[in-house]
N, C-alpha and C. Protein backbone atom coordinates (compact mmCIF):
# COMPACT_ATOMS: atom_id res chain seq x y z
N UNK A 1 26.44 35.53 159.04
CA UNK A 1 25.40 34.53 158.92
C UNK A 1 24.31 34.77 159.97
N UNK A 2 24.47 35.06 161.24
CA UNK A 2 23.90 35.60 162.21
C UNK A 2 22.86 36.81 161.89
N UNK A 3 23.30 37.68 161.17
CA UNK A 3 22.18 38.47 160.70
C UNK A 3 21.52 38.25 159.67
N UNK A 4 22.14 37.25 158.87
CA UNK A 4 21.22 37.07 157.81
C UNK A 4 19.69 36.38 158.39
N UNK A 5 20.12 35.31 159.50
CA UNK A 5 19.03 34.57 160.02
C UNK A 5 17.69 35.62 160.64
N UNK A 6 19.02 36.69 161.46
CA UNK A 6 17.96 37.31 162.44
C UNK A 6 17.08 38.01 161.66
N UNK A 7 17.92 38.89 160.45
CA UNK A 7 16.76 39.26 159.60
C UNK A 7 15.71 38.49 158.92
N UNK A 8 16.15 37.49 158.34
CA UNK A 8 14.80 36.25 158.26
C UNK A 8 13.65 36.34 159.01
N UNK A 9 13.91 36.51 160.32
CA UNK A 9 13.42 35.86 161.05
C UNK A 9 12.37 37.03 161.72
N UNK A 10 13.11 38.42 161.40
CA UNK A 10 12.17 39.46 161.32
C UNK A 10 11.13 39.64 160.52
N UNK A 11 11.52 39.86 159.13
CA UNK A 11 10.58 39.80 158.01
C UNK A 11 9.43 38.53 158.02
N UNK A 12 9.62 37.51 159.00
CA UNK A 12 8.66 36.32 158.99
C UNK A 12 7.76 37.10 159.80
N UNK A 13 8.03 37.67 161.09
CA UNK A 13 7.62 37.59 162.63
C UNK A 13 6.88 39.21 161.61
N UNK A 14 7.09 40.25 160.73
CA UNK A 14 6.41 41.13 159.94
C UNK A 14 5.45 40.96 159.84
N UNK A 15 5.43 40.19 158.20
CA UNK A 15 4.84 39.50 157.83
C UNK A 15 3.34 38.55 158.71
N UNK A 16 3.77 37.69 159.22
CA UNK A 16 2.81 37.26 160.70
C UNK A 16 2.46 37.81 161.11
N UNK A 17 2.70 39.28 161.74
CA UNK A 17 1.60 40.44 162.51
C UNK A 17 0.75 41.11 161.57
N UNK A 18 1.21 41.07 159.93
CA UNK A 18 0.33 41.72 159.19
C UNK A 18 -0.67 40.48 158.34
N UNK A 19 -0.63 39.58 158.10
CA UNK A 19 -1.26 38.47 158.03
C UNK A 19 -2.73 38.77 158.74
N UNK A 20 -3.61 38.76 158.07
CA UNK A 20 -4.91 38.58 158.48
C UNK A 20 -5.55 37.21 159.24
N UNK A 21 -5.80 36.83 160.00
CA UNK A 21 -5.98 35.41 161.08
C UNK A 21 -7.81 34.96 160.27
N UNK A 22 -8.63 35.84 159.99
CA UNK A 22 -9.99 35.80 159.54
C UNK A 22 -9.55 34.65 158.24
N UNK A 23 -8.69 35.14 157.11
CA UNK A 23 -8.51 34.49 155.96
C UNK A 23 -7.62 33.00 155.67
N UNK A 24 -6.94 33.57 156.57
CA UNK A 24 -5.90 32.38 156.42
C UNK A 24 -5.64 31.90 157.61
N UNK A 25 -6.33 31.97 159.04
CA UNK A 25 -6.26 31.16 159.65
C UNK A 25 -5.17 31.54 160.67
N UNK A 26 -3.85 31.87 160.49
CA UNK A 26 -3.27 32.32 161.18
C UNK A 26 -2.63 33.73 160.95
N UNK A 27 -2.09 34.60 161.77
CA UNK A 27 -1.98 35.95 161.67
C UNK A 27 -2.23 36.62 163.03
N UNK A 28 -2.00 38.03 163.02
CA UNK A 28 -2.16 38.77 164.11
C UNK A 28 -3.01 39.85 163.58
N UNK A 29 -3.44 39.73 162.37
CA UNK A 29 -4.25 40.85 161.71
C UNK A 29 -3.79 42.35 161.79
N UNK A 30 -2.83 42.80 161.70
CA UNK A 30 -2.30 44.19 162.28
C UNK A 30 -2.09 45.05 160.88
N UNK A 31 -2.79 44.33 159.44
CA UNK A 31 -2.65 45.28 158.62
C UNK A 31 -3.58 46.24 158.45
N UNK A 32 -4.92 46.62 158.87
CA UNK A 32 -5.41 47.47 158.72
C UNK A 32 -4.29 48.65 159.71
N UNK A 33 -3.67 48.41 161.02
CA UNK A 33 -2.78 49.69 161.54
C UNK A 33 -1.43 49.99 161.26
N UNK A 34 -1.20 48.57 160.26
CA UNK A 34 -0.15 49.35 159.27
C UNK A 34 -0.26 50.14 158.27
N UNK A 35 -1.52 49.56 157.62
CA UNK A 35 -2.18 50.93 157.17
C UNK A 35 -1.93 52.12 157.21
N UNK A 36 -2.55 52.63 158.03
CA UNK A 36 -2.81 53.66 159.61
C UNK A 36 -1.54 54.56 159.20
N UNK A 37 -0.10 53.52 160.13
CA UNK A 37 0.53 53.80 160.14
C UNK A 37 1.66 54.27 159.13
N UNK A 38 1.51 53.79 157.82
CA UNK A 38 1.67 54.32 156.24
C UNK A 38 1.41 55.88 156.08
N UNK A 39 0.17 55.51 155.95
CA UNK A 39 -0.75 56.85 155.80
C UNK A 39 -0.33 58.10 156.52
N UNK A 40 -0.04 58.01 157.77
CA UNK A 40 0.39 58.70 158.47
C UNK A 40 1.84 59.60 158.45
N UNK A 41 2.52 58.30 158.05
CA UNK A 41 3.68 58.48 158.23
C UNK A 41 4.36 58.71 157.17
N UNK A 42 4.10 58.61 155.73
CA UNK A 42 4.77 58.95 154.96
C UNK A 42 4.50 60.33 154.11
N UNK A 43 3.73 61.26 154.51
CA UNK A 43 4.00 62.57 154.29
C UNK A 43 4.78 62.75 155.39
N UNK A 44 5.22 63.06 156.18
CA UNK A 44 6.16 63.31 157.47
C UNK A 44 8.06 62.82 156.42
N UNK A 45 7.79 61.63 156.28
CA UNK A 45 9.21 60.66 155.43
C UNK A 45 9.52 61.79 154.44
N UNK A 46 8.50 61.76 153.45
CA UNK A 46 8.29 63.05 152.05
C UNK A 46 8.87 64.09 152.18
N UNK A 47 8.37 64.65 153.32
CA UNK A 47 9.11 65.68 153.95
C UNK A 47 10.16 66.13 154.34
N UNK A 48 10.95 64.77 155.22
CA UNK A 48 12.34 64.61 155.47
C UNK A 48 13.25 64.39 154.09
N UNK A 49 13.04 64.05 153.42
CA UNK A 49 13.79 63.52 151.85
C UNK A 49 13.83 64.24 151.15
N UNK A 50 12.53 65.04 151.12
CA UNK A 50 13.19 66.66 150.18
C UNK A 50 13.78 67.36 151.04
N UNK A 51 13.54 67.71 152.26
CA UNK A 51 14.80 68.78 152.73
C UNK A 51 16.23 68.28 153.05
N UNK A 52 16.16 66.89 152.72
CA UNK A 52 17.59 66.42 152.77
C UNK A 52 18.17 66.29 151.49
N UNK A 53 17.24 66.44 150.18
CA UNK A 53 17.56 66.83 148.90
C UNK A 53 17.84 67.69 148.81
N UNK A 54 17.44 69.03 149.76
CA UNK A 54 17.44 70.26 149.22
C UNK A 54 18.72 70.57 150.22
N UNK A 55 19.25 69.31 150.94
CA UNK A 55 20.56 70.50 151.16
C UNK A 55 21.70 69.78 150.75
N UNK A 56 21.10 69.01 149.79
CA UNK A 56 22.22 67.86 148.97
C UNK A 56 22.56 69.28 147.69
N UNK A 57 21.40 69.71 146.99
CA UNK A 57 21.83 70.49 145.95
C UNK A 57 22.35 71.62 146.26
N UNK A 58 22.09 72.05 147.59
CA UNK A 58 23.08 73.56 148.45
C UNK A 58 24.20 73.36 148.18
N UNK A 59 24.46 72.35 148.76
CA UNK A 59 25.66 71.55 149.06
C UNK A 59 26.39 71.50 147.47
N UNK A 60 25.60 71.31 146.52
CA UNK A 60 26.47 70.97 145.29
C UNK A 60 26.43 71.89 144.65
N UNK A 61 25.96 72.66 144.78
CA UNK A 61 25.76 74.15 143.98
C UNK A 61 27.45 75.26 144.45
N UNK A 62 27.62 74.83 145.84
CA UNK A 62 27.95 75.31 146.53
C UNK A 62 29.98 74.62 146.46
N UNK A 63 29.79 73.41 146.18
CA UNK A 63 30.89 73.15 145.44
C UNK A 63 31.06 73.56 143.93
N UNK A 64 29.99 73.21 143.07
CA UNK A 64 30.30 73.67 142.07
C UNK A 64 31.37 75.02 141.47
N UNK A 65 30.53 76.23 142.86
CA UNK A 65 31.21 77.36 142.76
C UNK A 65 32.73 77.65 142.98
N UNK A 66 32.80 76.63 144.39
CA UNK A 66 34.26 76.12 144.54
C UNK A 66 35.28 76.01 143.58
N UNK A 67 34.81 74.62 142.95
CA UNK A 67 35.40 74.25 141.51
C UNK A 67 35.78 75.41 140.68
N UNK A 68 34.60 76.40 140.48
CA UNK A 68 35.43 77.18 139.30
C UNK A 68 36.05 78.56 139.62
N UNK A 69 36.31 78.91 141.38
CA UNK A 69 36.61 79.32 141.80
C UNK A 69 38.37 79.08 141.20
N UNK A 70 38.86 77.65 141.89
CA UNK A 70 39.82 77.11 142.20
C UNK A 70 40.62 77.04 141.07
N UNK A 71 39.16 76.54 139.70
CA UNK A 71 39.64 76.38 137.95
C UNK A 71 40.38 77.97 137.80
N UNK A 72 39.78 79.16 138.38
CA UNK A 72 40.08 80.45 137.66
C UNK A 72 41.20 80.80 138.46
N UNK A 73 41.79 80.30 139.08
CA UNK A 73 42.90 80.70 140.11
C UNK A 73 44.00 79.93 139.51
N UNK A 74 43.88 78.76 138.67
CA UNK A 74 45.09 78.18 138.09
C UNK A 74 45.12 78.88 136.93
């Protein structure tokens, strides 16, 4: 229950820094450098996720061979 709150309570305190203060009065306005920080950051993410794809299918290619290794031995 404890984390359910704390996470609440994150996604509010989010939310609130990206909130624009000009429109609605209250906010910390910080979405134009989340922005920023999107932009930035998710070719870098892109990057990490295919080479962690690409050693997911090594990896399974690599059993596969196993498998019929093991099939031709019975």
């Amino acid at each position: 229950m404890k984390a359910l709150i704390i996470g609440l309570l994150i996604i509010a305190a989010a939310v609130f820094a990206i909130l624009p203060a000009e429109i609605l009065g209250f906010g910390l306005g910080w979405g134009a450098e989340v922005t920023a920080f999107l932009r930035g950051g998710l070719p870098v993410i892109a990057i990490l996720i295919g080479l962690v794809a690409i050693f997911i299918g090594i990896a399974d290619m690599k059993d596969r061979a196993e498998a019929k290794k093991e099939e031709k031995a019975e």
